[in-house]
C-alpha atoms as a PDB file:
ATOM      1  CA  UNK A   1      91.127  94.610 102.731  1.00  0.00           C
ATOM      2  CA  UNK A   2      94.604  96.067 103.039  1.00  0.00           C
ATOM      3  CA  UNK A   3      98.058  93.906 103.019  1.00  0.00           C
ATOM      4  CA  UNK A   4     101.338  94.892 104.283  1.00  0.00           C
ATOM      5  CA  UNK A   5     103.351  96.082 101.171  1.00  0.00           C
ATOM      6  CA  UNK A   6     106.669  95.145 101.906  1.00  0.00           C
ATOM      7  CA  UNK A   7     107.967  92.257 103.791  1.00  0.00           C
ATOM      8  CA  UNK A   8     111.524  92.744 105.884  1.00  0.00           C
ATOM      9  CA  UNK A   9     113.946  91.867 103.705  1.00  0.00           C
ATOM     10  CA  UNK A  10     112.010  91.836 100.213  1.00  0.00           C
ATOM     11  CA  UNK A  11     114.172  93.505  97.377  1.00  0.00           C
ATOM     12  CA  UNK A  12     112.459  96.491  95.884  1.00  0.00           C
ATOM     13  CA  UNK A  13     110.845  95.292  92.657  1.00  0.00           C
ATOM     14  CA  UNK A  14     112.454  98.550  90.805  1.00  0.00           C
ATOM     15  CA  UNK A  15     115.637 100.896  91.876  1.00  0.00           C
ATOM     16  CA  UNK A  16     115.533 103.890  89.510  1.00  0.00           C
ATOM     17  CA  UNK A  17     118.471 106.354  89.789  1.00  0.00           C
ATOM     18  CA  UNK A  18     118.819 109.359  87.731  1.00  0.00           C
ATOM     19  CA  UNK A  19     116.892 108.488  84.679  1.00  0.00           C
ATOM     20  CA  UNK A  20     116.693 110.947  82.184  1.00  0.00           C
ATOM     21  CA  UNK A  21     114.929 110.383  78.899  1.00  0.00           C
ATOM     22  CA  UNK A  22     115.754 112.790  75.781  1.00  0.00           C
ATOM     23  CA  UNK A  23     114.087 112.387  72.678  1.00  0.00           C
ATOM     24  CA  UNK A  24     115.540 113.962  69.702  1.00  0.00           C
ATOM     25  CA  UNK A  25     119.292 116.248  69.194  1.00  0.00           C
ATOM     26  CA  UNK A  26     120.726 119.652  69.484  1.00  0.00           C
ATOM     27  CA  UNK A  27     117.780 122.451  69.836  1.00  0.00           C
ATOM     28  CA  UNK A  28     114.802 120.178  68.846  1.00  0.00           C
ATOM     29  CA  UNK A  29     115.760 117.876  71.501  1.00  0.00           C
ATOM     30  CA  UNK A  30     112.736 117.180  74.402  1.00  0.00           C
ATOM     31  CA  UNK A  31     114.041 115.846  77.695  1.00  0.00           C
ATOM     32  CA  UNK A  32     111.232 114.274  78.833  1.00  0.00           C
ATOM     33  CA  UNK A  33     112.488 112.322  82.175  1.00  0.00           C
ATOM     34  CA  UNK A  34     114.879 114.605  84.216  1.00  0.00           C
ATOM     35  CA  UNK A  35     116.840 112.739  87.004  1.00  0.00           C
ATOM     36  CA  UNK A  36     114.455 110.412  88.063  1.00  0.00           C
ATOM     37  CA  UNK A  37     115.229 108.766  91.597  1.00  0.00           C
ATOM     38  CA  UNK A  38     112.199 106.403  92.664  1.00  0.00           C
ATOM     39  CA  UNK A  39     112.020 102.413  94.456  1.00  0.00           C
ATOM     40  CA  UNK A  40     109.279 100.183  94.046  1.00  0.00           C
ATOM     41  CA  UNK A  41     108.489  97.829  96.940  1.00  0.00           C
ATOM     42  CA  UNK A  42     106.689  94.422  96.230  1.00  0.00           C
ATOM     43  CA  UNK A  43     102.899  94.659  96.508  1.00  0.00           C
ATOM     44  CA  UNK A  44     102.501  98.602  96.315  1.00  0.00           C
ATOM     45  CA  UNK A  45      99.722 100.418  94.550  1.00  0.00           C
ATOM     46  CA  UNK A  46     101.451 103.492  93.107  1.00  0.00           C
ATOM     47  CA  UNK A  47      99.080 106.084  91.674  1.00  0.00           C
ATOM     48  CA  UNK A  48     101.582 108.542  89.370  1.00  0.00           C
ATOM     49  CA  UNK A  49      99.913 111.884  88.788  1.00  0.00           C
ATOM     50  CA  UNK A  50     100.167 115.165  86.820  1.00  0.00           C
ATOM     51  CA  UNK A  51      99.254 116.487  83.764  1.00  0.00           C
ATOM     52  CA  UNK A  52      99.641 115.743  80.059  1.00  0.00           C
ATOM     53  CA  UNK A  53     103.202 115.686  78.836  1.00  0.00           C
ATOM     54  CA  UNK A  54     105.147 115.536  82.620  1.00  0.00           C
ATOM     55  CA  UNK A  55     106.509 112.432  81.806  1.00  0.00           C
ATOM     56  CA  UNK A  56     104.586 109.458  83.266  1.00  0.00           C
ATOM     57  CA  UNK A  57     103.907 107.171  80.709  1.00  0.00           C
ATOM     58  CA  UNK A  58     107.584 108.151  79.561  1.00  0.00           C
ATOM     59  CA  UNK A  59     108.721 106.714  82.963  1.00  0.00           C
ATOM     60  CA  UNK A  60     106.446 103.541  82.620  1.00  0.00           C
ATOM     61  CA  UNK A  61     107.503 103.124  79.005  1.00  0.00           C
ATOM     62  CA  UNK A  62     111.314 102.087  80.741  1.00  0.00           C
ATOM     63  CA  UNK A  63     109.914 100.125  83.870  1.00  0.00           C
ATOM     64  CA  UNK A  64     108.117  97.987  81.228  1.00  0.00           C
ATOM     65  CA  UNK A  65     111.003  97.650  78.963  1.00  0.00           C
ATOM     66  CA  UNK A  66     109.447  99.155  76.197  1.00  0.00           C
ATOM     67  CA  UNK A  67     111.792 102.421  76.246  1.00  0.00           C
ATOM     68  CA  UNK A  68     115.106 102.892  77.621  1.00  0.00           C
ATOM     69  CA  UNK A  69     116.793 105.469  78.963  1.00  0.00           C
ATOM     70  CA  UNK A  70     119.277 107.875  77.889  1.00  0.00           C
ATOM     71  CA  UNK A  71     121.163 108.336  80.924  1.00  0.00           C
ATOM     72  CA  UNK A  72     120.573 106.855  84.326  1.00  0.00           C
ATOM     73  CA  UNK A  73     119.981 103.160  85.317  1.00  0.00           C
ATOM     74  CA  UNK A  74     116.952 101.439  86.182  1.00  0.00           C
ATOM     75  CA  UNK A  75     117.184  98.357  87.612  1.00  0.00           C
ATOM     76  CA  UNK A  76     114.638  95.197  88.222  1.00  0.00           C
ATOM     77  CA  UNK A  77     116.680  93.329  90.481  1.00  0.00           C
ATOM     78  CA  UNK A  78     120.172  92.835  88.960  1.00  0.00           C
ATOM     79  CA  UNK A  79     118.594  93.612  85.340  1.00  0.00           C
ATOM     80  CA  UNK A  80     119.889  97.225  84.274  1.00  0.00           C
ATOM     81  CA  UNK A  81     116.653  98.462  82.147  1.00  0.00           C
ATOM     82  CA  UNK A  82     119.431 100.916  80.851  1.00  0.00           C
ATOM     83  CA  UNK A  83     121.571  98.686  79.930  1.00  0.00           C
ATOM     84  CA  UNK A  84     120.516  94.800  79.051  1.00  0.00           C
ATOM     85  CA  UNK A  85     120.772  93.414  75.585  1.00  0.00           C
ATOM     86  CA  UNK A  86     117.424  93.213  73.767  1.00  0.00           C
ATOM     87  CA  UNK A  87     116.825  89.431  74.693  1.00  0.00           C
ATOM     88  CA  UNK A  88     117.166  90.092  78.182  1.00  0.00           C
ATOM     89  CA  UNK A  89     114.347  93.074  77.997  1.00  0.00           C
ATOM     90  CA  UNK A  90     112.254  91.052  75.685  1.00  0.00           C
ATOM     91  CA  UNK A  91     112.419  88.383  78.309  1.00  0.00           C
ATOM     92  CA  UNK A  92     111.901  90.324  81.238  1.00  0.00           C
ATOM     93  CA  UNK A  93     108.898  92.184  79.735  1.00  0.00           C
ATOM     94  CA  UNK A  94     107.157  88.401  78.479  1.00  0.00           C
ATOM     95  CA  UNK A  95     107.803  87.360  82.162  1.00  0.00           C
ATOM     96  CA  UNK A  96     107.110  89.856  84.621  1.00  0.00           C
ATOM     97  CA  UNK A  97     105.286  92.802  83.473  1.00  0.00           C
ATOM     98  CA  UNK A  98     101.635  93.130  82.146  1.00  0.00           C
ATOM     99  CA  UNK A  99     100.576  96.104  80.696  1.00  0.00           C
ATOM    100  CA  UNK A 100      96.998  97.857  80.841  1.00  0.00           C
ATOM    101  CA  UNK A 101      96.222 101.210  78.576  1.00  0.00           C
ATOM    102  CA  UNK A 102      93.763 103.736  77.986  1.00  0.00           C
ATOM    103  CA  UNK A 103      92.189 101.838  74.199  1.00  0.00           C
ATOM    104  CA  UNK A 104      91.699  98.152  75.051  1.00  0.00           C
ATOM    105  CA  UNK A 105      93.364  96.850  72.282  1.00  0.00           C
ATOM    106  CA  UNK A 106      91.110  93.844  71.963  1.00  0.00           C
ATOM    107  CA  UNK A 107      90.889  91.576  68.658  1.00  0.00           C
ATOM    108  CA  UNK A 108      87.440  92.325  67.502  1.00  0.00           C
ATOM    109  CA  UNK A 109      87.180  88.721  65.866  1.00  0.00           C
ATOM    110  CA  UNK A 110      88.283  87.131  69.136  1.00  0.00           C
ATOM    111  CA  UNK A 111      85.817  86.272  71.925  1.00  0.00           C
ATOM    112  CA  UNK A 112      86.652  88.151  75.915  1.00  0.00           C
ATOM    113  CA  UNK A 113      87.905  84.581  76.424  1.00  0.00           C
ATOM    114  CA  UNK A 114      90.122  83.917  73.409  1.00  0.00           C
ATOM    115  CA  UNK A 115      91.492  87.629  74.070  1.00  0.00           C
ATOM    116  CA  UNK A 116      92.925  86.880  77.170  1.00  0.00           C
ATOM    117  CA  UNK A 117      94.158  83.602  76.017  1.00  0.00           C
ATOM    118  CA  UNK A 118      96.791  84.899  73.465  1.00  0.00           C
ATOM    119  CA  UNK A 119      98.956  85.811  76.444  1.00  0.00           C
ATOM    120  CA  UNK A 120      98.048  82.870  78.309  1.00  0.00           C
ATOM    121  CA  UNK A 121      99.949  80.899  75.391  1.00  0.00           C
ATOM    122  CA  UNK A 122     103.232  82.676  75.476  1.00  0.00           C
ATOM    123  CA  UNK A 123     102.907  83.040  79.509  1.00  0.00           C
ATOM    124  CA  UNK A 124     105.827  80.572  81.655  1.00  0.00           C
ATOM    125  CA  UNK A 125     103.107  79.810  84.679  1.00  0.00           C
ATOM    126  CA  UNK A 126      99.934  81.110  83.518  1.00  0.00           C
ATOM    127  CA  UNK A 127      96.070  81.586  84.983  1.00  0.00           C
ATOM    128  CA  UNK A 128      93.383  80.075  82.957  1.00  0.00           C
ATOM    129  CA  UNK A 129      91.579  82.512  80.932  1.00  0.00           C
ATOM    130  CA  UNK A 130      88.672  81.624  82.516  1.00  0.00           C
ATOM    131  CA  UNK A 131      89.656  82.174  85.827  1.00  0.00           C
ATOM    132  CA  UNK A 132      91.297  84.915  85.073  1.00  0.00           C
ATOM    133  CA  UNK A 133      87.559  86.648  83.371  1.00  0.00           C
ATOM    134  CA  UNK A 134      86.171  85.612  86.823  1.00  0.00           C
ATOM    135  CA  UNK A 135      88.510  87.911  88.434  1.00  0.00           C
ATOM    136  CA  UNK A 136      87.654  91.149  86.802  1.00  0.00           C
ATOM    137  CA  UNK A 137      84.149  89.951  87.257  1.00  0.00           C
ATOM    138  CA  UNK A 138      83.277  88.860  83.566  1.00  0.00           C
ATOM    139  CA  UNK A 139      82.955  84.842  83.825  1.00  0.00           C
ATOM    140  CA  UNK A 140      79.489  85.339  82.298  1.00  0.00           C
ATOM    141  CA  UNK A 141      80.709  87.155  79.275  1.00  0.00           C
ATOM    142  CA  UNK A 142      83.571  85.367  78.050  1.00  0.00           C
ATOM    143  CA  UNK A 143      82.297  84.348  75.093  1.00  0.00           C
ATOM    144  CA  UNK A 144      81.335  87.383  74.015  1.00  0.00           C
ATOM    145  CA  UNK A 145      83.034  89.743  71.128  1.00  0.00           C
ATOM    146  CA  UNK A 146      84.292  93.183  72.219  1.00  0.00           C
ATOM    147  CA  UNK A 147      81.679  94.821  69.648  1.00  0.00           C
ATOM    148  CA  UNK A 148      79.360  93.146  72.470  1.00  0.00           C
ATOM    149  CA  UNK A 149      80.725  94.446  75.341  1.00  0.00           C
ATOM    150  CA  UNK A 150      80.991  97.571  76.998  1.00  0.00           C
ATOM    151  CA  UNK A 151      83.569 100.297  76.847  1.00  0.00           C
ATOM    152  CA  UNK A 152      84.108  99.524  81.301  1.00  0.00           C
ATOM    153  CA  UNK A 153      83.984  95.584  79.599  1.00  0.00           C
ATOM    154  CA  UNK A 154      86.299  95.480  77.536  1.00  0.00           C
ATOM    155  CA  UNK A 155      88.629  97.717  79.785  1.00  0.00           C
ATOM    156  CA  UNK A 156      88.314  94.685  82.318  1.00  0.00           C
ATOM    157  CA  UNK A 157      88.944  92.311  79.917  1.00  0.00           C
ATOM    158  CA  UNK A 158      92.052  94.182  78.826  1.00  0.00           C
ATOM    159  CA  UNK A 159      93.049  93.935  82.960  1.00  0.00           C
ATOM    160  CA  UNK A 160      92.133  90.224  83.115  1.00  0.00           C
ATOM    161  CA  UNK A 161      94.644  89.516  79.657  1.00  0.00           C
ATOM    162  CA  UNK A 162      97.239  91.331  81.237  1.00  0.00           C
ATOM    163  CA  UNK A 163      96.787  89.518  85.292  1.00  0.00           C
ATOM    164  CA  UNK A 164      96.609  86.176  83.187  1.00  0.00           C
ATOM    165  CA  UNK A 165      99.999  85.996  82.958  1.00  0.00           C
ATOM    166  CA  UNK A 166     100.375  86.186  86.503  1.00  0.00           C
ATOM    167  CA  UNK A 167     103.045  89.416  86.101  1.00  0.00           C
ATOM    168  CA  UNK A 168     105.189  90.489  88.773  1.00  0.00           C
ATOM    169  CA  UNK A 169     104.130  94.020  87.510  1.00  0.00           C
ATOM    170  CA  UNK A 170     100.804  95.551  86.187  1.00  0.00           C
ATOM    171  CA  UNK A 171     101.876  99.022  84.555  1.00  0.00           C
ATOM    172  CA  UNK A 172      98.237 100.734  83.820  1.00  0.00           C
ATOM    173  CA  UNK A 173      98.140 104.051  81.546  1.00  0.00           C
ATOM    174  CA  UNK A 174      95.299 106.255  82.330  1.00  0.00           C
ATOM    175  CA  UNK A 175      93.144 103.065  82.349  1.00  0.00           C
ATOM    176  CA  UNK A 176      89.684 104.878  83.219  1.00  0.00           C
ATOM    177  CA  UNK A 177      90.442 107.661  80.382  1.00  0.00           C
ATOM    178  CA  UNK A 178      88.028 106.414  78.063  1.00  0.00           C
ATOM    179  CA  UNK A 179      85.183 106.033  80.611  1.00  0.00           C
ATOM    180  CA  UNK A 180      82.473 107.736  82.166  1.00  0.00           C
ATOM    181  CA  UNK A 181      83.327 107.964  86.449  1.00  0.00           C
ATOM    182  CA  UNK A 182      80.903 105.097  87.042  1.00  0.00           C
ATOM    183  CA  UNK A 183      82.570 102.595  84.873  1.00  0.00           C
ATOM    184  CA  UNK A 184      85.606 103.903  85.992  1.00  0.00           C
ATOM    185  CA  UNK A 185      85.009 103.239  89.696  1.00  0.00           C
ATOM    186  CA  UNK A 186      84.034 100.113  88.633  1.00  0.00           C
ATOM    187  CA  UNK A 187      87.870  99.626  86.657  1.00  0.00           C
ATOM    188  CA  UNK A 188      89.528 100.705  89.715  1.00  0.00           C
ATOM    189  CA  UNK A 189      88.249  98.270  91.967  1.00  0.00           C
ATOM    190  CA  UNK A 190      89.029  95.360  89.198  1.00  0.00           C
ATOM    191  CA  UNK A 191      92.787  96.421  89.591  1.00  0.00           C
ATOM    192  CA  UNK A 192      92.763  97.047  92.959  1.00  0.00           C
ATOM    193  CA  UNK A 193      91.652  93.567  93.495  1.00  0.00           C
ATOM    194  CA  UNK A 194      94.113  92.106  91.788  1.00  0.00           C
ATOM    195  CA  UNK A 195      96.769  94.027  93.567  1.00  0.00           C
ATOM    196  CA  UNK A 196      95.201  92.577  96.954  1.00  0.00           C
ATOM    197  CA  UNK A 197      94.462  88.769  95.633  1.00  0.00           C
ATOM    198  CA  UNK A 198      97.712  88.320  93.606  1.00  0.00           C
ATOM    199  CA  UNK A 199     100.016  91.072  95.223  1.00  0.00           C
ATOM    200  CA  UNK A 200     101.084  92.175  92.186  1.00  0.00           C
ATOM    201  CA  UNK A 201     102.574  95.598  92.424  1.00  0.00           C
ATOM    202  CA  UNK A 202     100.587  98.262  90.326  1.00  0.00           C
ATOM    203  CA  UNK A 203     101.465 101.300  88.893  1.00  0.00           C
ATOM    204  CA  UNK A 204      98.526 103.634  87.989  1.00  0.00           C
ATOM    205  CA  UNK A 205      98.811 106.487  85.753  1.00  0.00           C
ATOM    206  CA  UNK A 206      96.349 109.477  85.951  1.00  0.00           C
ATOM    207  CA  UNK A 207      95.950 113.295  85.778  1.00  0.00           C
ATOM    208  CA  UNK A 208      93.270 112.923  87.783  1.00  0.00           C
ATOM    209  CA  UNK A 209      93.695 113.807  91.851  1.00  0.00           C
ATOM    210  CA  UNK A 210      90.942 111.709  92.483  1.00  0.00           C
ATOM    211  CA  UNK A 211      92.078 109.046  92.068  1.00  0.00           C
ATOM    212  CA  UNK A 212      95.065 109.266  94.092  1.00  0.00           C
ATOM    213  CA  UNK A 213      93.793 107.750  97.631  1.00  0.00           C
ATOM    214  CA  UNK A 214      93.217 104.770  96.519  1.00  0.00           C
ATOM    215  CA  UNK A 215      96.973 104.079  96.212  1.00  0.00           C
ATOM    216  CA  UNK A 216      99.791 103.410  99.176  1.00  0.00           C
ATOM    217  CA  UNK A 217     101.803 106.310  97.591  1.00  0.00           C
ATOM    218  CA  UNK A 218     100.950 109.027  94.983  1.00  0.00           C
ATOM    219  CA  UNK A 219     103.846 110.392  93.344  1.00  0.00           C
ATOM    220  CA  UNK A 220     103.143 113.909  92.001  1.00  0.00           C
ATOM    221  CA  UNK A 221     104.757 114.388  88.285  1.00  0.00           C
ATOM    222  CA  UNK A 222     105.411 117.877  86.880  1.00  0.00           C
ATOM    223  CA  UNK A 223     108.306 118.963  83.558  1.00  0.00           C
ATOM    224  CA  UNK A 224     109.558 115.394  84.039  1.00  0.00           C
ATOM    225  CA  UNK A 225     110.404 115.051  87.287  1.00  0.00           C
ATOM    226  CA  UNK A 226     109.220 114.024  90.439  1.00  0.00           C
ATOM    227  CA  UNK A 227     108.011 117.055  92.518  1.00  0.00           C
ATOM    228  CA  UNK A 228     106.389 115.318  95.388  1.00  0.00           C
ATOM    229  CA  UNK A 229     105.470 112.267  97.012  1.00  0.00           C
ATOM    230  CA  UNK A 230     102.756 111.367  99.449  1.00  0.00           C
ATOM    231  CA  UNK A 231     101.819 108.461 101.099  1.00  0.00           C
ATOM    232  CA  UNK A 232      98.138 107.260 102.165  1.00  0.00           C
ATOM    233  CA  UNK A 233      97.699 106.204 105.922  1.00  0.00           C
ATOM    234  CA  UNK A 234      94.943 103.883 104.549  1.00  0.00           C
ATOM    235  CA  UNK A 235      93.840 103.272 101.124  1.00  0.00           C
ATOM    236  CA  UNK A 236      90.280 104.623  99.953  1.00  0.00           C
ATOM    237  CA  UNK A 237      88.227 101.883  98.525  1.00  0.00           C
ATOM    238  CA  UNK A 238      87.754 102.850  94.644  1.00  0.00           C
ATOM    239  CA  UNK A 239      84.006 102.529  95.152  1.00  0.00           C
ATOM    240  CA  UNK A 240      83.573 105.640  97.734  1.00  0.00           C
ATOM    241  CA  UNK A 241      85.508 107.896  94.820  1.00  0.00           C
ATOM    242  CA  UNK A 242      84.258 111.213  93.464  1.00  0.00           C
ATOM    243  CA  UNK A 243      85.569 113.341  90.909  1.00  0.00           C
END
């Protein structure tokens, strides 16, 4: 199943121009984004890849409002990530953007269900936990603890916390790291169905090339900046991957 990305008309979900993120002063000082230029359209799967240390999860860091940057603007419609007052982030990373990373970060003491329900309660419009387990696949197991789940488990319920709030964004950080390439494969296909179900627009970070077809575009990361950019004719269905 494959969707247009972009209807005529839609405004691109992020505008980035020139972002440059430097951590630290004089000599010691790391500039870890470089003049970043990049637009997100609604509803694309964006795989970002390159190694350790080019920047990626920098870059995802500001498009979720968790970082900002030090020169450059980055804007979500008429919000300036660069430039907002720390309300206006704190709201616009509640209401649009889930997050997905490598560790689950799952409360051991709280069932799959219960996880996915803390962000359910703080959500404006939100799914039902339930439904939201059924759409990573897990219905059966929500009322299991993560000590009885799987690591590819607990990765999915991680994805079905962060869909719950129905985001406008899923920002995923090496989310098949931890796992063998079986579970992975099986990962993949849990967020690439909820890019094609909900349309929410997905941005995948890996160092791993194969991964990359699965996306609409791959953008290839290298010393903080973007050295290349591809774009898939068709995307590969996770489940025919190899690497």
């Amino acid at each position: 199943m494959h969707r247009m990305v972009q209807a005529s008309g839609d405004e691109p979900v992020y505008r980035l121009e020139g972002v440059q993120k430097r951590y630290g002063e004089g000599e010691a000082a790391v500039l870890a984004l470089r003049g970043v230029d990049l637009t997100v359209q609604p509803g694309e799967l964006i795989v970002l890849l390159g190694p350790s240390g080019s920047g990626k999860s920098t870059l995802l860091n500001i498009l979720g409002g968790l970082d900002r940057p030090t020169a450059g603007h980055a804007w979500s419609g008429t919000l300036d990530l660069a430039t907002a007052s720390d309300a206006a982030i704190t709201a616009f990373r509640r209401r649009n953007v889930g997050f997905v990373f490598q560790f689950y970060n799952l409360i051991a003491s709280l069932t799959a269900e219960e996880n996915v329900e803390l962000v359910t309660e703080v959500a404006d419009d939100p799914m039902p936990a339930a439904e939201a387990l059924d759409l990573v696949g897990l219905a059966p197991r929500r009322r299991h603890f993560p000590a009885q789940l799987s690591g590819g488990e607990q990765q999915r319920v991680a994805i079905a916390r962060a869909v719950a709030k129905r985001p406008r964004v899923l920002l995923c950080d090496e989310p098949t790291g931890a796992l063998d390439v079986a579970t992975g494969i099986r990962v993949l296909e849990t967020l690439v169905r909820a890019n094609e179900q909900l349309g929410t627009t997905t941005l995948l970070i890996t160092h791993n090339a194969g991964i990359a077809s699965i996306g609409d575009r791959v953008i290839h990361f290298a010393d903080g900046a973007i050295r290349g950019m591809d774009t898939n004719a068709s995307r590969a269905r996770a489940g025919d991957l190899q690497w």
